[in-house]
N, C-alpha and C. Protein backbone atom coordinates (compact mmCIF):
# COMPACT_ATOMS: atom_id res chain seq x y z
N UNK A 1 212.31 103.93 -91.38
CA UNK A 1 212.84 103.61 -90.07
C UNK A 1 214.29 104.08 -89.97
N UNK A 2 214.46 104.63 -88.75
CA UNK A 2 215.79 104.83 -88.65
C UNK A 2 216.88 103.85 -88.79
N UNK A 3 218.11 103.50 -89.83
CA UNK A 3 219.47 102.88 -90.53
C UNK A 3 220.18 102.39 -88.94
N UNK A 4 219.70 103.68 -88.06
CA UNK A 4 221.38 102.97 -87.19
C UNK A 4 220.36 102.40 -86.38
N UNK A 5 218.84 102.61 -85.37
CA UNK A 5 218.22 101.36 -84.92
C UNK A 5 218.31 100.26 -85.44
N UNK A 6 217.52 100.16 -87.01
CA UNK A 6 217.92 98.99 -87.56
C UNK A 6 219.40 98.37 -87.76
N UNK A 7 220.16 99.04 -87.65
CA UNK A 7 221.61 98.43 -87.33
C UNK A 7 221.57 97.60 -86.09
N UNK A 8 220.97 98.57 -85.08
CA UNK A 8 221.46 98.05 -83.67
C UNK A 8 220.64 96.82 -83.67
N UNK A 9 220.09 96.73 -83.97
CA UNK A 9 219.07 95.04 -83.99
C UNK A 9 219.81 94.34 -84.56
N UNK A 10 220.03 94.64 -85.64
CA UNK A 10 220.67 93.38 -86.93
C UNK A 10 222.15 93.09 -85.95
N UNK A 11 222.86 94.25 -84.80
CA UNK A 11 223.76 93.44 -84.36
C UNK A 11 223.30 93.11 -83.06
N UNK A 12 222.13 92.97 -82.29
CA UNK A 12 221.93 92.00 -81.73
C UNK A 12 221.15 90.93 -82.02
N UNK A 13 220.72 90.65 -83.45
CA UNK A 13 221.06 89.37 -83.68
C UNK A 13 221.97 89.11 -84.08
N UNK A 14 222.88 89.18 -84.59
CA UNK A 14 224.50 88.79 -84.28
C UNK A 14 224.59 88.52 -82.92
N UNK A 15 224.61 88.66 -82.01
CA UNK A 15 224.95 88.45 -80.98
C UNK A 15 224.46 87.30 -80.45
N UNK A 16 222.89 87.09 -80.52
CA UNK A 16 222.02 85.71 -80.54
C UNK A 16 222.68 84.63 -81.56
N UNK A 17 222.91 84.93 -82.89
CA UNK A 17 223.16 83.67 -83.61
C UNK A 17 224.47 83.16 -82.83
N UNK A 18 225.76 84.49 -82.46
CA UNK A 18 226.99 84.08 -81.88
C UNK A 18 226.99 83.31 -80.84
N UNK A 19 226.09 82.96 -79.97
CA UNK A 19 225.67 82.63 -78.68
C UNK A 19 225.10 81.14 -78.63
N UNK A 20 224.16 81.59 -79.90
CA UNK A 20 223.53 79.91 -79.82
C UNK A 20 224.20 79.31 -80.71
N UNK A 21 225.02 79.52 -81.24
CA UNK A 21 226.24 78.66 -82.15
C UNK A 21 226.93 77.74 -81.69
N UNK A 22 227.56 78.92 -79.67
CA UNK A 22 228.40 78.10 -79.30
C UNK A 22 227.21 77.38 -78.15
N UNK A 23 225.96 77.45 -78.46
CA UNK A 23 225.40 76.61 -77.30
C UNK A 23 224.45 75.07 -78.42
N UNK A 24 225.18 75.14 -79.57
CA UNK A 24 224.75 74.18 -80.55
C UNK A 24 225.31 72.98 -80.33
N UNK A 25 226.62 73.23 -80.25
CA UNK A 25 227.95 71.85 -79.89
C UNK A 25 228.07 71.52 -81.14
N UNK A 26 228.29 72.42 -81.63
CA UNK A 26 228.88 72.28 -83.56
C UNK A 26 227.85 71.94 -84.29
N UNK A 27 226.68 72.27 -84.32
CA UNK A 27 225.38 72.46 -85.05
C UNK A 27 224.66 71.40 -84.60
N UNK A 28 225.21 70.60 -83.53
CA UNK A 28 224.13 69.26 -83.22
C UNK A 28 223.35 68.96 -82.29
N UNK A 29 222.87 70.32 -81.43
CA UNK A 29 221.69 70.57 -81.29
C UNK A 29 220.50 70.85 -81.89
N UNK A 30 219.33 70.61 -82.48
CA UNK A 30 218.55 71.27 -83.34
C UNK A 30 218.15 72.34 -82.84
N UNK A 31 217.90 72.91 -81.45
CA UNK A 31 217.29 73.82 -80.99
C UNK A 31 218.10 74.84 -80.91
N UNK A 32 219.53 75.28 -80.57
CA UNK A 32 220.04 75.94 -80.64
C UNK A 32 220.94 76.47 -82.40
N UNK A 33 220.95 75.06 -82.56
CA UNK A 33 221.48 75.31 -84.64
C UNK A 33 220.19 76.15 -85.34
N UNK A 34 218.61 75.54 -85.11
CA UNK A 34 218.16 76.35 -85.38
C UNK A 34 217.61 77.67 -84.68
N UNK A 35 217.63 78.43 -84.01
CA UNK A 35 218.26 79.39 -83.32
C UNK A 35 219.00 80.36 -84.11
N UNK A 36 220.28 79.58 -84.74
CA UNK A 36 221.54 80.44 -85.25
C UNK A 36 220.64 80.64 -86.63
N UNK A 37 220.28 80.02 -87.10
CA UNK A 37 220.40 80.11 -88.62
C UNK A 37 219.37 80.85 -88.69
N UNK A 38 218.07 81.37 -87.94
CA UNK A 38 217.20 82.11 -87.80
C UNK A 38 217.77 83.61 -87.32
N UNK A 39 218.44 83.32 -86.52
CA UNK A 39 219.47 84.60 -86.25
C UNK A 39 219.87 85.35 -87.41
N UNK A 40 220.91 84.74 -87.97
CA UNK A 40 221.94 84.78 -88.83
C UNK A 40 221.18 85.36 -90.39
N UNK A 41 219.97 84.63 -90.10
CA UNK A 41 219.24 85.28 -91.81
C UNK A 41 218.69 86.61 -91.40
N UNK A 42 217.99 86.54 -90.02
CA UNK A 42 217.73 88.18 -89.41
C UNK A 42 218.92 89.18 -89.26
N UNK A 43 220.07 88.72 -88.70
CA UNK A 43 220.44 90.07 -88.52
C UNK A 43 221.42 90.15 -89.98
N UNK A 44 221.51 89.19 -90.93
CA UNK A 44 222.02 89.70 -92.45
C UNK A 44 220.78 90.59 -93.35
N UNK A 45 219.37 90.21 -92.72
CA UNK A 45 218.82 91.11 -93.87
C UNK A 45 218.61 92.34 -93.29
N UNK A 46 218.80 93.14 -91.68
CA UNK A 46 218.37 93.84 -91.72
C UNK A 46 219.75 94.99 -91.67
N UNK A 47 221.08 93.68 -91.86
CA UNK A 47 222.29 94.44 -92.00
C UNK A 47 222.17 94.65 -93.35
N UNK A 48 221.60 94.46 -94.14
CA UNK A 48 221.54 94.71 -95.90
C UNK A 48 220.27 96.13 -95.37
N UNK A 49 219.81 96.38 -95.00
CA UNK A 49 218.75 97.22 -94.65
C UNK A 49 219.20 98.33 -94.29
N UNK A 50 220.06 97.85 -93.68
CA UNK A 50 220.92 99.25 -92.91
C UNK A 50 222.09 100.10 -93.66
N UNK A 51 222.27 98.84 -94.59
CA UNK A 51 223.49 99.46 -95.49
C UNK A 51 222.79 100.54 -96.95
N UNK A 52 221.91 100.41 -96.41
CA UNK A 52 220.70 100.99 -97.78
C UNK A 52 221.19 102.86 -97.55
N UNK A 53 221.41 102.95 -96.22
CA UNK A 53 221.23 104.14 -96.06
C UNK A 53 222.62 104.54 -94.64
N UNK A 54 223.54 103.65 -94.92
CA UNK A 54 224.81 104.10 -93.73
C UNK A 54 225.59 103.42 -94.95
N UNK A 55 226.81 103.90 -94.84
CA UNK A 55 228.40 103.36 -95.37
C UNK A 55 228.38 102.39 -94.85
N UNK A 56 229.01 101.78 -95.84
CA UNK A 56 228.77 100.03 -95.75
C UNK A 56 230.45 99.75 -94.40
N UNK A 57 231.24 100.66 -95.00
CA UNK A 57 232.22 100.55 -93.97
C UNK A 57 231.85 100.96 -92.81
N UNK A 58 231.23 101.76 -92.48
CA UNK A 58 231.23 102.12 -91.21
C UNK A 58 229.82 101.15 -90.47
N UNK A 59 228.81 100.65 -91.52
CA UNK A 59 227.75 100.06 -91.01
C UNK A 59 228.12 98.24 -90.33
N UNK A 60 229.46 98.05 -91.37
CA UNK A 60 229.86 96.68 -90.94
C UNK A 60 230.52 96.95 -90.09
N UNK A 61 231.40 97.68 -89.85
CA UNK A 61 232.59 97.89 -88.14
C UNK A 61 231.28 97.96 -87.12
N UNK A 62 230.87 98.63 -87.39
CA UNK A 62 229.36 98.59 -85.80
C UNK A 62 228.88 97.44 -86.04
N UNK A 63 228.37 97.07 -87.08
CA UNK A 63 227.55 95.81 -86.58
C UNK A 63 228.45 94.38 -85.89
N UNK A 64 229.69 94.21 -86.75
CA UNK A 64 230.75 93.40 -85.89
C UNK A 64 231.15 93.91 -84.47
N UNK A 65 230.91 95.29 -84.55
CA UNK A 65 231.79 95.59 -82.98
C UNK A 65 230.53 95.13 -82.38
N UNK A 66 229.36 95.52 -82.33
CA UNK A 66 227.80 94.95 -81.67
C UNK A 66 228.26 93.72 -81.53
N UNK A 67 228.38 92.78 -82.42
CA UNK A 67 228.52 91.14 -82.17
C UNK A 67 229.89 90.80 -81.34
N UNK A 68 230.73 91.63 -81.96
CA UNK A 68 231.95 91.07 -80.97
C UNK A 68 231.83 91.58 -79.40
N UNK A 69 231.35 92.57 -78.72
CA UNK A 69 231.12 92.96 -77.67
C UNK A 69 230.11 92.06 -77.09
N UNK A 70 228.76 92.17 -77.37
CA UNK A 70 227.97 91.10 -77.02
C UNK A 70 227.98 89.47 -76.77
N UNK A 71 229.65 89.14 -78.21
CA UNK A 71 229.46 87.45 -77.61
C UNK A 71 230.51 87.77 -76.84
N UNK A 72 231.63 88.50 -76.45
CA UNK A 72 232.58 88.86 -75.44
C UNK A 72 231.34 88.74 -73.89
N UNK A 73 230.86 89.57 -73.91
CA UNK A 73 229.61 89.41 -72.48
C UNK A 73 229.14 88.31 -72.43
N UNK A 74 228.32 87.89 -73.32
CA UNK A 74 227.40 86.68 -73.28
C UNK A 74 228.43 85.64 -72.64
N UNK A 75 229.80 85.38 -73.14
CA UNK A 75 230.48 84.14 -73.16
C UNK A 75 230.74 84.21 -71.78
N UNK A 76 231.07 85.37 -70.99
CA UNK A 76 230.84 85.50 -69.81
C UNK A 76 230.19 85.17 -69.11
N UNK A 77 228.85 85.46 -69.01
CA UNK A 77 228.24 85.01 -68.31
C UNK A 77 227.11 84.00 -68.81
N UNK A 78 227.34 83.53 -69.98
CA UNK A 78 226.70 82.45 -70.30
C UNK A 78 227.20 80.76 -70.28
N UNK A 79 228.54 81.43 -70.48
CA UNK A 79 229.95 80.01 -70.62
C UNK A 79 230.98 79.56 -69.77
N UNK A 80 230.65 80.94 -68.46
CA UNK A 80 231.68 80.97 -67.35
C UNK A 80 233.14 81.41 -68.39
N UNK A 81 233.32 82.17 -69.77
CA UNK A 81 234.10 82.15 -69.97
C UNK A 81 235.17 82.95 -69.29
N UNK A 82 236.55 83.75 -68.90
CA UNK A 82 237.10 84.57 -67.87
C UNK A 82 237.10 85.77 -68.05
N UNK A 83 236.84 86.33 -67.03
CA UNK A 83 236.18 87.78 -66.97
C UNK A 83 237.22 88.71 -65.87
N UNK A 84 238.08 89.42 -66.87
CA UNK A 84 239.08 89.72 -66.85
C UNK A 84 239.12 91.37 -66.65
N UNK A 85 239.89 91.83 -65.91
CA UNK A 85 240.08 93.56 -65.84
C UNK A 85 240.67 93.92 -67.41
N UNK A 86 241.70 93.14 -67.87
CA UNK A 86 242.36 93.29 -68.86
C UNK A 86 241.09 93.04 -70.43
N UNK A 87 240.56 91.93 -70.39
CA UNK A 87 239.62 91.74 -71.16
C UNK A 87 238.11 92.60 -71.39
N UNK A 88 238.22 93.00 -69.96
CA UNK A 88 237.05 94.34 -70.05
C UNK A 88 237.30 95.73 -70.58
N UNK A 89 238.61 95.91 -70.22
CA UNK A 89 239.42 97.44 -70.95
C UNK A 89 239.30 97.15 -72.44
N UNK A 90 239.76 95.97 -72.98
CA UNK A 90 239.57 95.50 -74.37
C UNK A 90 238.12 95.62 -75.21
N UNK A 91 237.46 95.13 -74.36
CA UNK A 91 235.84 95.24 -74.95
C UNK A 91 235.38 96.68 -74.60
N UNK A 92 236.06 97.35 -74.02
CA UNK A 92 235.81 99.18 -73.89
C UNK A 92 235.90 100.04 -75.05
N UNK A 93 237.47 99.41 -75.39
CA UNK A 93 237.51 99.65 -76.39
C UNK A 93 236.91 99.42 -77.81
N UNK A 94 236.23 98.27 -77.88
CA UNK A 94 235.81 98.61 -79.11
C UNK A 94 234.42 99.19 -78.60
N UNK A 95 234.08 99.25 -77.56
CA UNK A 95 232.99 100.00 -77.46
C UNK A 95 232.98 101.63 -78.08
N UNK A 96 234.20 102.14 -77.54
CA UNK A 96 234.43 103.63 -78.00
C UNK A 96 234.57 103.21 -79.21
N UNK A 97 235.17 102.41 -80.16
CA UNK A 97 235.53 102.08 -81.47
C UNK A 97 234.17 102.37 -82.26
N UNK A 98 233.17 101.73 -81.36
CA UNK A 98 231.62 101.94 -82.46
C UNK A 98 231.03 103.31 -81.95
N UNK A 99 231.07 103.70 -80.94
CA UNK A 99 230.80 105.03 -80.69
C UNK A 99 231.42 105.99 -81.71
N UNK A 100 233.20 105.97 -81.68
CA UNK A 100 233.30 106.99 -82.65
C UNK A 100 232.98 106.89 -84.28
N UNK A 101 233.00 105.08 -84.59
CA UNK A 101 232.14 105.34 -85.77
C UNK A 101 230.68 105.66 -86.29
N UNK A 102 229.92 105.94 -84.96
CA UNK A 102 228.68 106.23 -85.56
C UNK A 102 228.86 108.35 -85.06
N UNK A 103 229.46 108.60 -84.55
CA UNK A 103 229.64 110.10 -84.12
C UNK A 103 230.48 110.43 -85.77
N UNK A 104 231.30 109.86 -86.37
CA UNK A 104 231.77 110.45 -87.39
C UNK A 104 231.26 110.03 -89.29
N UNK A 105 230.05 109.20 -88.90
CA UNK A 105 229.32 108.51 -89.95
C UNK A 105 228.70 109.80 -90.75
C-alpha cells in the first residue's frame, strides 16, 4: 500500500483522537475517552506503518501538521472555537509546510 495514503489516515486519526479528547471532558466521558484511545492506537500503528517506508522526519512533521490542521478546523467548527483571518493564514501555513514536505521527501 502506498506510505503517504497510509500516512494520510494515520493523520486523520490524529485528528479524531484530537477531537474526541477535547469532547471527553478530561477522559470522563466513556464514549468519547473511548473514541480517543481507539483513535490514538490507530493512527500510532499505521504511523509506525508509514515510517516503514518514508523518513521518519519528514513522516512525523506531516502526520502532526495533518493533526494540527485538522484539530485547528475541527475546534472551529466543532467548539465554536475563533475563527480568525489571522488564524487561517497560520493554518495555511502549515498546510504549505506539509505540502513542501511531502514534494521534497
Amino acid at each position: 500500500m502506498n506510505p503517504w495514503l497510509v500516512l494520510l489516515v494515520a493523520g486523520l486519526f490524529e485528528v479524531v483522537w484530537a477531537l474526541s479528547l477535547a469532547a471527553s471532558d478530561g477522559l470522563s466521558k466513556p464514549v468519547p475517552t473511548a473514541v480517543t484511545v481507539v483513535a490514538l492506537l490507530v493512527s500510532m500503528v499505521l504511523l509506525a506503518r508509514a515510517v516503514q517506508d518514508l523518513p521518519i522526519g519528514t513522516a512525523y512533521a506531516v502526520w502532526t501538521g495533518i493533526g494540527a490542521v485538522g484539530a485547528a478546523v475541527g475546534g472551529v467548527v466543532l467548539f465554536e472555537e475563533p475563527a480568525t483571518a489571522l488564524r487561517g493564514l497560520f493554518i495555511a501555513v502549515v498546510v504549505v509546510g506539509i505540502v513542501g514536505l511531502e514534494l521534497t521527501a
